[in-house]
PDB file of N, CA and C in Angstrom:
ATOM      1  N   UNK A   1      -6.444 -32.964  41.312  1.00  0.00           N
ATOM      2  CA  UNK A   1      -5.805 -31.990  42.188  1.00  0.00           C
ATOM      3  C   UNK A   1      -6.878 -31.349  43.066  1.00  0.00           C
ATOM      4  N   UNK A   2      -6.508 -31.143  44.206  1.00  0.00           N
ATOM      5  CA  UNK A   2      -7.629 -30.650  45.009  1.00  0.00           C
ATOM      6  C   UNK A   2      -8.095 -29.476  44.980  1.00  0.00           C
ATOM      7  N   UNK A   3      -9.199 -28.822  45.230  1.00  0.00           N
ATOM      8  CA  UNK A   3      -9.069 -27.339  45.134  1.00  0.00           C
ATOM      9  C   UNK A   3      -8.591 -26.668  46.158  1.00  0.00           C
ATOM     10  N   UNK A   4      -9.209 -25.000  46.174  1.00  0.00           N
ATOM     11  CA  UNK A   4      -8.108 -24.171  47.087  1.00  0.00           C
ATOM     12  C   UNK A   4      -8.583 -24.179  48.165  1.00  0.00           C
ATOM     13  N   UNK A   5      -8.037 -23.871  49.545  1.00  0.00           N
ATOM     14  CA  UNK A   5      -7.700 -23.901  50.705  1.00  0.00           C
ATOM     15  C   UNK A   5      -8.653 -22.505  50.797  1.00  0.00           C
ATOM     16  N   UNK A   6      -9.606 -22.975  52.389  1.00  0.00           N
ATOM     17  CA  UNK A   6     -10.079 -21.580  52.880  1.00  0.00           C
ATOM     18  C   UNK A   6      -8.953 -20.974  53.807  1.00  0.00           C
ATOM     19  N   UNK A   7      -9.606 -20.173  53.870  1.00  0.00           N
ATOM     20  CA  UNK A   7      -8.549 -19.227  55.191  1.00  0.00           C
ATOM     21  C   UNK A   7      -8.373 -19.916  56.257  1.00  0.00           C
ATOM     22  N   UNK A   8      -9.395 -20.376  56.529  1.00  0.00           N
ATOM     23  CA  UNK A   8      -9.583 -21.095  58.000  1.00  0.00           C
ATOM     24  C   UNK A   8      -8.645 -22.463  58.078  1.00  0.00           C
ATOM     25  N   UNK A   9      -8.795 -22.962  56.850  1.00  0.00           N
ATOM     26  CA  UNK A   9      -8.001 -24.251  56.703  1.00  0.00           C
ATOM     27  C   UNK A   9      -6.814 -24.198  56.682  1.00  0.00           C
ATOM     28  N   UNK A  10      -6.527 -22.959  55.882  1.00  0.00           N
ATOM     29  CA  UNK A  10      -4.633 -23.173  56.128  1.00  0.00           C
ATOM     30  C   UNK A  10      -4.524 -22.800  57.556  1.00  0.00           C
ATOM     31  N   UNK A  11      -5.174 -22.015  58.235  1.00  0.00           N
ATOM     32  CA  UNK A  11      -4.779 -21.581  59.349  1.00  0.00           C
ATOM     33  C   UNK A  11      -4.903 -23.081  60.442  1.00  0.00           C
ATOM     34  N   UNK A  12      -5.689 -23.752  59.743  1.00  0.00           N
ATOM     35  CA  UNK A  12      -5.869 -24.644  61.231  1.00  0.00           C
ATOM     36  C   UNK A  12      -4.669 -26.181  60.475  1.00  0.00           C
ATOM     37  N   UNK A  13      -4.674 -25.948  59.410  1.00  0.00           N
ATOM     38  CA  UNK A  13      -2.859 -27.236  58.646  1.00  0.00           C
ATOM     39  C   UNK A  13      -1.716 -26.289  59.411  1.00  0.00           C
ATOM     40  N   UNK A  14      -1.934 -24.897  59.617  1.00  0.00           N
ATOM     41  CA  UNK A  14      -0.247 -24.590  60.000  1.00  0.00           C
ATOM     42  C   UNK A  14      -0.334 -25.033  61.512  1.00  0.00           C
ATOM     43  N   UNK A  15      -1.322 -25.223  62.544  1.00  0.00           N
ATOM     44  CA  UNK A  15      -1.132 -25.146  63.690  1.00  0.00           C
ATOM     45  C   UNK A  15      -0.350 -26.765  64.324  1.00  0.00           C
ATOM     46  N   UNK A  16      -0.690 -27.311  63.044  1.00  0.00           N
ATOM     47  CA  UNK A  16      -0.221 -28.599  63.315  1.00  0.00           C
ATOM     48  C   UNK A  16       1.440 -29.279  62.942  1.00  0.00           C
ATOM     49  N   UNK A  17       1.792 -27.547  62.015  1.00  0.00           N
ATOM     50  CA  UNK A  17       3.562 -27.660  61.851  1.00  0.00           C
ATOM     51  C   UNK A  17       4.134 -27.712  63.034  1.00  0.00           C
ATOM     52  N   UNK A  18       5.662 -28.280  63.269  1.00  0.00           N
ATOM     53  CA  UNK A  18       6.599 -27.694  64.416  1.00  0.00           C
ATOM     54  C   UNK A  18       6.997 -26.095  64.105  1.00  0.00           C
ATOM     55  N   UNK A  19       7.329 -25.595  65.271  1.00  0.00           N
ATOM     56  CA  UNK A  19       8.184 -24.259  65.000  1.00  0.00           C
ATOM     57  C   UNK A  19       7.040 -23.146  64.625  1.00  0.00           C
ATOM     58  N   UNK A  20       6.153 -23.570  64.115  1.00  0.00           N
ATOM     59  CA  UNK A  20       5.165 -22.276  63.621  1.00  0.00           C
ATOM     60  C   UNK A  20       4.508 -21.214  64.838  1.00  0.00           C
ATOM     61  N   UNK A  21       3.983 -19.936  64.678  1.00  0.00           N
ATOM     62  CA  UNK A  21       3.469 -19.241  65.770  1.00  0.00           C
ATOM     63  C   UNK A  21       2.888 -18.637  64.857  1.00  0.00           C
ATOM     64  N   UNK A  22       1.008 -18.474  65.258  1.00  0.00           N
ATOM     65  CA  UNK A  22       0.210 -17.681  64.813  1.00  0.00           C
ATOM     66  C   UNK A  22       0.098 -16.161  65.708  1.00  0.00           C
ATOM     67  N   UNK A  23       0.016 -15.424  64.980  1.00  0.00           N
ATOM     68  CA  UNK A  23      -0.458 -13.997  65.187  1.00  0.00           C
ATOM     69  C   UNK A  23      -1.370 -13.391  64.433  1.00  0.00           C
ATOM     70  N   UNK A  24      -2.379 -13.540  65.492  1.00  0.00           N
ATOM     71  CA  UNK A  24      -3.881 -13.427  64.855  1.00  0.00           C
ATOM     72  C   UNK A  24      -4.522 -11.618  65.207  1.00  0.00           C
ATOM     73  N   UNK A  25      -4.954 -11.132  63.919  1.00  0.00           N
ATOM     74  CA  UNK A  25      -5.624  -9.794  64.205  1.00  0.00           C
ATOM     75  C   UNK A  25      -6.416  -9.675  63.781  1.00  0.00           C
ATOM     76  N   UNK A  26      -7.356  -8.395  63.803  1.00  0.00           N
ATOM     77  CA  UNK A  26      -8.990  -8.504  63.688  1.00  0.00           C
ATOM     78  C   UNK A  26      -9.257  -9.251  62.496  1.00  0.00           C
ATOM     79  N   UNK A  27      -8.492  -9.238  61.065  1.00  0.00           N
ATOM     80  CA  UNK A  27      -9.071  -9.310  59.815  1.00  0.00           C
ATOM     81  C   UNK A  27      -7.601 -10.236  59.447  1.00  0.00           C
ATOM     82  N   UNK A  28      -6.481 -10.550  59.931  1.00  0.00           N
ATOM     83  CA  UNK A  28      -5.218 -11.072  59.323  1.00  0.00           C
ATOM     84  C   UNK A  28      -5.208 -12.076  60.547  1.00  0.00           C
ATOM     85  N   UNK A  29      -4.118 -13.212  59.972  1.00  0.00           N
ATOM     86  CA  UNK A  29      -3.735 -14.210  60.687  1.00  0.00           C
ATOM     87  C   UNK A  29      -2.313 -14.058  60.002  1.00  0.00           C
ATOM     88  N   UNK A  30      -0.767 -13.785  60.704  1.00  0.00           N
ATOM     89  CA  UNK A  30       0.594 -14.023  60.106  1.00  0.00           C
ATOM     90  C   UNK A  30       0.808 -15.213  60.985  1.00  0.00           C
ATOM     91  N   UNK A  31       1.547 -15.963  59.725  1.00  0.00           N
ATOM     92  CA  UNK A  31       1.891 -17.215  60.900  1.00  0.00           C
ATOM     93  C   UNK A  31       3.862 -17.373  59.987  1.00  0.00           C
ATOM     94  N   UNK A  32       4.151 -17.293  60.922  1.00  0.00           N
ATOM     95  CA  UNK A  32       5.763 -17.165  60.984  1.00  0.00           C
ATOM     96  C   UNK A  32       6.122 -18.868  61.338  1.00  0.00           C
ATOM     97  N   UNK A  33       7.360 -19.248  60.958  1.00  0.00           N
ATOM     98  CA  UNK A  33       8.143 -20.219  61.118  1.00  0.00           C
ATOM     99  C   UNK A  33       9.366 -19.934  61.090  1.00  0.00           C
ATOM    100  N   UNK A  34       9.956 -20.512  62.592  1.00  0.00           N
ATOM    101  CA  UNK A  34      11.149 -20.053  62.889  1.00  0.00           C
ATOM    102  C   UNK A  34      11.267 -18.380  62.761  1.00  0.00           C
ATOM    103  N   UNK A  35      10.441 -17.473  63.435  1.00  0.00           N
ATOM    104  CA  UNK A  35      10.189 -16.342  63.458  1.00  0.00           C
ATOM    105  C   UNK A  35      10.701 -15.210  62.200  1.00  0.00           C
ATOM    106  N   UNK A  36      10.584 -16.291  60.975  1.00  0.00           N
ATOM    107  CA  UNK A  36      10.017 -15.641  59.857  1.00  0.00           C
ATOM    108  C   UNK A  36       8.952 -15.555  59.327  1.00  0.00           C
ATOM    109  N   UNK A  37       8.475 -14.252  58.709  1.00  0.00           N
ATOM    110  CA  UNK A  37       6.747 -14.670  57.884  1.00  0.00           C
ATOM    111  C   UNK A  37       7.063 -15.468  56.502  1.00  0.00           C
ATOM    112  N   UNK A  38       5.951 -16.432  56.923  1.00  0.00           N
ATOM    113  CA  UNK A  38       5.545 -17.268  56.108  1.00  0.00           C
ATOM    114  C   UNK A  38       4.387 -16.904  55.231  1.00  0.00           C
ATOM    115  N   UNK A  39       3.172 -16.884  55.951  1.00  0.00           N
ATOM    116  CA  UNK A  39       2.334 -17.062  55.198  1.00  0.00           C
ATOM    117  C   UNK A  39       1.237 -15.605  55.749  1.00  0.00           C
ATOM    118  N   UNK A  40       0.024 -14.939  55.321  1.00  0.00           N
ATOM    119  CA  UNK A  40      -0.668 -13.629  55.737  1.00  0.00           C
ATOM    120  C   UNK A  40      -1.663 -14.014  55.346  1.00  0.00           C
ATOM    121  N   UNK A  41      -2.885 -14.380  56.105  1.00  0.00           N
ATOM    122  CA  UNK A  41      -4.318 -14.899  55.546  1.00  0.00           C
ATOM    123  C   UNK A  41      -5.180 -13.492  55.830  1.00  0.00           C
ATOM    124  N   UNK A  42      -6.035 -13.294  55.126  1.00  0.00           N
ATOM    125  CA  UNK A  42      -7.009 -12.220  55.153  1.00  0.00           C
ATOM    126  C   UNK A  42      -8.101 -13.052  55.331  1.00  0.00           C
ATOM    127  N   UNK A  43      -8.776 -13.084  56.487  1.00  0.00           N
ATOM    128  CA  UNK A  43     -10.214 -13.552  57.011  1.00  0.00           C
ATOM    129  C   UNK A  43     -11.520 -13.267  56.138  1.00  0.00           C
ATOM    130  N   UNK A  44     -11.880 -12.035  55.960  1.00  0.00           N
ATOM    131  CA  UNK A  44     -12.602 -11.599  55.059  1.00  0.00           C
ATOM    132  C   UNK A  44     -12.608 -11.693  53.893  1.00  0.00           C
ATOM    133  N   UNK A  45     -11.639 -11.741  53.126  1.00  0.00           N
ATOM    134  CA  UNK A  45     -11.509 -12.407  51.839  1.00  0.00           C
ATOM    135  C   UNK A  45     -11.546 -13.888  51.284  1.00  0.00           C
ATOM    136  N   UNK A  46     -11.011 -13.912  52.528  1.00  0.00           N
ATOM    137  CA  UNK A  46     -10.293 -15.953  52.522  1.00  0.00           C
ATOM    138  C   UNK A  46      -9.349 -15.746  51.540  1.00  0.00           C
ATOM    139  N   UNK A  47      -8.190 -15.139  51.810  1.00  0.00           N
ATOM    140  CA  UNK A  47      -7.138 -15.362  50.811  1.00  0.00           C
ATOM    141  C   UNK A  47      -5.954 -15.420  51.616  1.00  0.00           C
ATOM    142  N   UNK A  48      -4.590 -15.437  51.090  1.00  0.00           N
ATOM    143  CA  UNK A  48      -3.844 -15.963  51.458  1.00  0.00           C
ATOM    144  C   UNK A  48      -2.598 -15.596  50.611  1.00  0.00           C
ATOM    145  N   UNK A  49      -1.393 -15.023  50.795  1.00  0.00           N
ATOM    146  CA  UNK A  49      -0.299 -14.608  50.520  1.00  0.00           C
ATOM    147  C   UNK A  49       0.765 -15.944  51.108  1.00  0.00           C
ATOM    148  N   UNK A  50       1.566 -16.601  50.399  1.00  0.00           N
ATOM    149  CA  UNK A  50       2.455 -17.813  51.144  1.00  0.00           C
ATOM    150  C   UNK A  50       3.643 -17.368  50.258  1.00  0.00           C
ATOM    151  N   UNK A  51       4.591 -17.346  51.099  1.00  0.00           N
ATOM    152  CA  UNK A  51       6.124 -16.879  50.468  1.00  0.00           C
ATOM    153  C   UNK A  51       6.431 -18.351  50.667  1.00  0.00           C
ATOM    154  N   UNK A  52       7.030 -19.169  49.436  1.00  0.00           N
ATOM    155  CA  UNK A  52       7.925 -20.146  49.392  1.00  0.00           C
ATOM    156  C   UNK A  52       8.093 -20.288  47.857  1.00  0.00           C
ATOM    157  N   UNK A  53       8.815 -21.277  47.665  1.00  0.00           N
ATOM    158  CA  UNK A  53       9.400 -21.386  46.330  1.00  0.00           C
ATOM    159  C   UNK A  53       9.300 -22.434  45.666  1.00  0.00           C
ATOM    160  N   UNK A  54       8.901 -22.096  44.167  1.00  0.00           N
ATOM    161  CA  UNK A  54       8.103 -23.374  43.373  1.00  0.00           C
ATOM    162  C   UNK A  54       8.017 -25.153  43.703  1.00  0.00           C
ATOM    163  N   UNK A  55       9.185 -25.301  44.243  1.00  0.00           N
ATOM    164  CA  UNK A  55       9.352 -27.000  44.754  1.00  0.00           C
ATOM    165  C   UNK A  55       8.571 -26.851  46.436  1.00  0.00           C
ATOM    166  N   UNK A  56       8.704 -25.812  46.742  1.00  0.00           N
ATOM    167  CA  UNK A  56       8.119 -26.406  48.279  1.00  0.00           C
ATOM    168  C   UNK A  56       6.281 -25.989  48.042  1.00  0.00           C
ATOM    169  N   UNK A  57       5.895 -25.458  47.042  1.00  0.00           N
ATOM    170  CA  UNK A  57       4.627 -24.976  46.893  1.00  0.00           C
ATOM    171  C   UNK A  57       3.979 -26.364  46.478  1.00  0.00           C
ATOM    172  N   UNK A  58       4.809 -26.892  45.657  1.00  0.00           N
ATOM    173  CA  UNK A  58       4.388 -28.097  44.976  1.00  0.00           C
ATOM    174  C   UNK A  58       4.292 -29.774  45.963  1.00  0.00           C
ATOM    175  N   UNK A  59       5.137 -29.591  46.976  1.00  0.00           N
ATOM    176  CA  UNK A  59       5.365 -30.413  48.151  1.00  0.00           C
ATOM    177  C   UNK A  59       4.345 -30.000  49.263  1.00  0.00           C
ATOM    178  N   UNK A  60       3.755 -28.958  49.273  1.00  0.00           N
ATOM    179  CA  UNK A  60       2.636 -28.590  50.015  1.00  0.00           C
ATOM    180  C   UNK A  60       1.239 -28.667  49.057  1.00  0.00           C
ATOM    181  N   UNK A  61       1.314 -29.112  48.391  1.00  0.00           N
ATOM    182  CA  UNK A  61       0.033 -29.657  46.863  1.00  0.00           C
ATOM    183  C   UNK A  61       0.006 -30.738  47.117  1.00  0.00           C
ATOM    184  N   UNK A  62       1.295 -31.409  47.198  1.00  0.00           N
ATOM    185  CA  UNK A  62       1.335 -32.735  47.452  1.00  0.00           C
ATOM    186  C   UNK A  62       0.651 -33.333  48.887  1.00  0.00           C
ATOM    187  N   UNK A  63       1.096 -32.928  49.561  1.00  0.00           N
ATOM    188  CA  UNK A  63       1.151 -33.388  51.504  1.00  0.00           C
ATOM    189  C   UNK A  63      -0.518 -32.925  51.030  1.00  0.00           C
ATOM    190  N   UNK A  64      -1.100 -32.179  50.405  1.00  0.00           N
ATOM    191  CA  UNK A  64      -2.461 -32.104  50.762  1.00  0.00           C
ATOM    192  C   UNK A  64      -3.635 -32.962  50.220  1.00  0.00           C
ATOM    193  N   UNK A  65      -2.899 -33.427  48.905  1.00  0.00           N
ATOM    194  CA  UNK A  65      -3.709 -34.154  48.023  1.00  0.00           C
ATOM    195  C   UNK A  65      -3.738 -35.581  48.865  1.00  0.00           C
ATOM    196  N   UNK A  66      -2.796 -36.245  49.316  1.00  0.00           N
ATOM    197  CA  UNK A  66      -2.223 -37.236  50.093  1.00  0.00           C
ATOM    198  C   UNK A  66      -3.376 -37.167  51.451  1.00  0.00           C
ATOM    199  N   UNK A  67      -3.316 -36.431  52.177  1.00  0.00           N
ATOM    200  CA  UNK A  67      -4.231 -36.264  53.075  1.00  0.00           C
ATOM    201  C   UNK A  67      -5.553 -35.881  52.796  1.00  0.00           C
ATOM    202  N   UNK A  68      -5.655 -35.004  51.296  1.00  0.00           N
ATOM    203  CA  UNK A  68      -7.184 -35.512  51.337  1.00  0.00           C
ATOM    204  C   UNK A  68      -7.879 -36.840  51.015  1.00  0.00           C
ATOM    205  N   UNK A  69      -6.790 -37.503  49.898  1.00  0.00           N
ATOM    206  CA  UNK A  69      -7.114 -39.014  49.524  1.00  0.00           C
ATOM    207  C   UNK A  69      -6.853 -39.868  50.967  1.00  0.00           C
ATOM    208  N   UNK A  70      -6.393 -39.887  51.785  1.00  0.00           N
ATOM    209  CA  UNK A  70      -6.617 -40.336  53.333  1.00  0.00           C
ATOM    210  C   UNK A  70      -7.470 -40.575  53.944  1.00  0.00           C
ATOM    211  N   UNK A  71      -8.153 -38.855  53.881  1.00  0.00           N
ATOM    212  CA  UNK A  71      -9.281 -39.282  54.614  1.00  0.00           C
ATOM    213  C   UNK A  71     -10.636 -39.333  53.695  1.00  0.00           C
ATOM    214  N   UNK A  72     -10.457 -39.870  52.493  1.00  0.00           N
ATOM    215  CA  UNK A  72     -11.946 -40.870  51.736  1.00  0.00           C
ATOM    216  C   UNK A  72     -11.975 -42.131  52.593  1.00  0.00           C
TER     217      UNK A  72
END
């Protein structure tokens, strides 16, 4: 299983969803889909708050492990 995601990284996997819009501030990045919040990255910490629900958390584990074994 891969490890965890920097800040920077989820921020630069969401830019490549449809529908998503970043809103970036000094220390936060909200990135909404379909002009709901999704996800709240804290820059300075490198952390990351993601609202979704156990099967789609696990389908986004997946899509990542997949793409990191890709690009070996």
């Amino acid at each position: 299983m891969p490890g965890p995601l920097s800040s920077s990284q989820l921020v630069e996997m969401s830019t490549a969803l449809p529908v998503v819009v970043l809103k970036e501030g000094v220390n936060w990045t909200n990135i909404t889909f379909k002009g709901k919040g999704f996800a709240w990255v804290n820059h300075p910490e490198s952390r990351a708050m993601i609202k979704a629900h156990h099967g789609e958390r696990d389908a986004l584990r997946a899509i990542r492990a997949y793409d990191e074994a890709r690009r070996r």
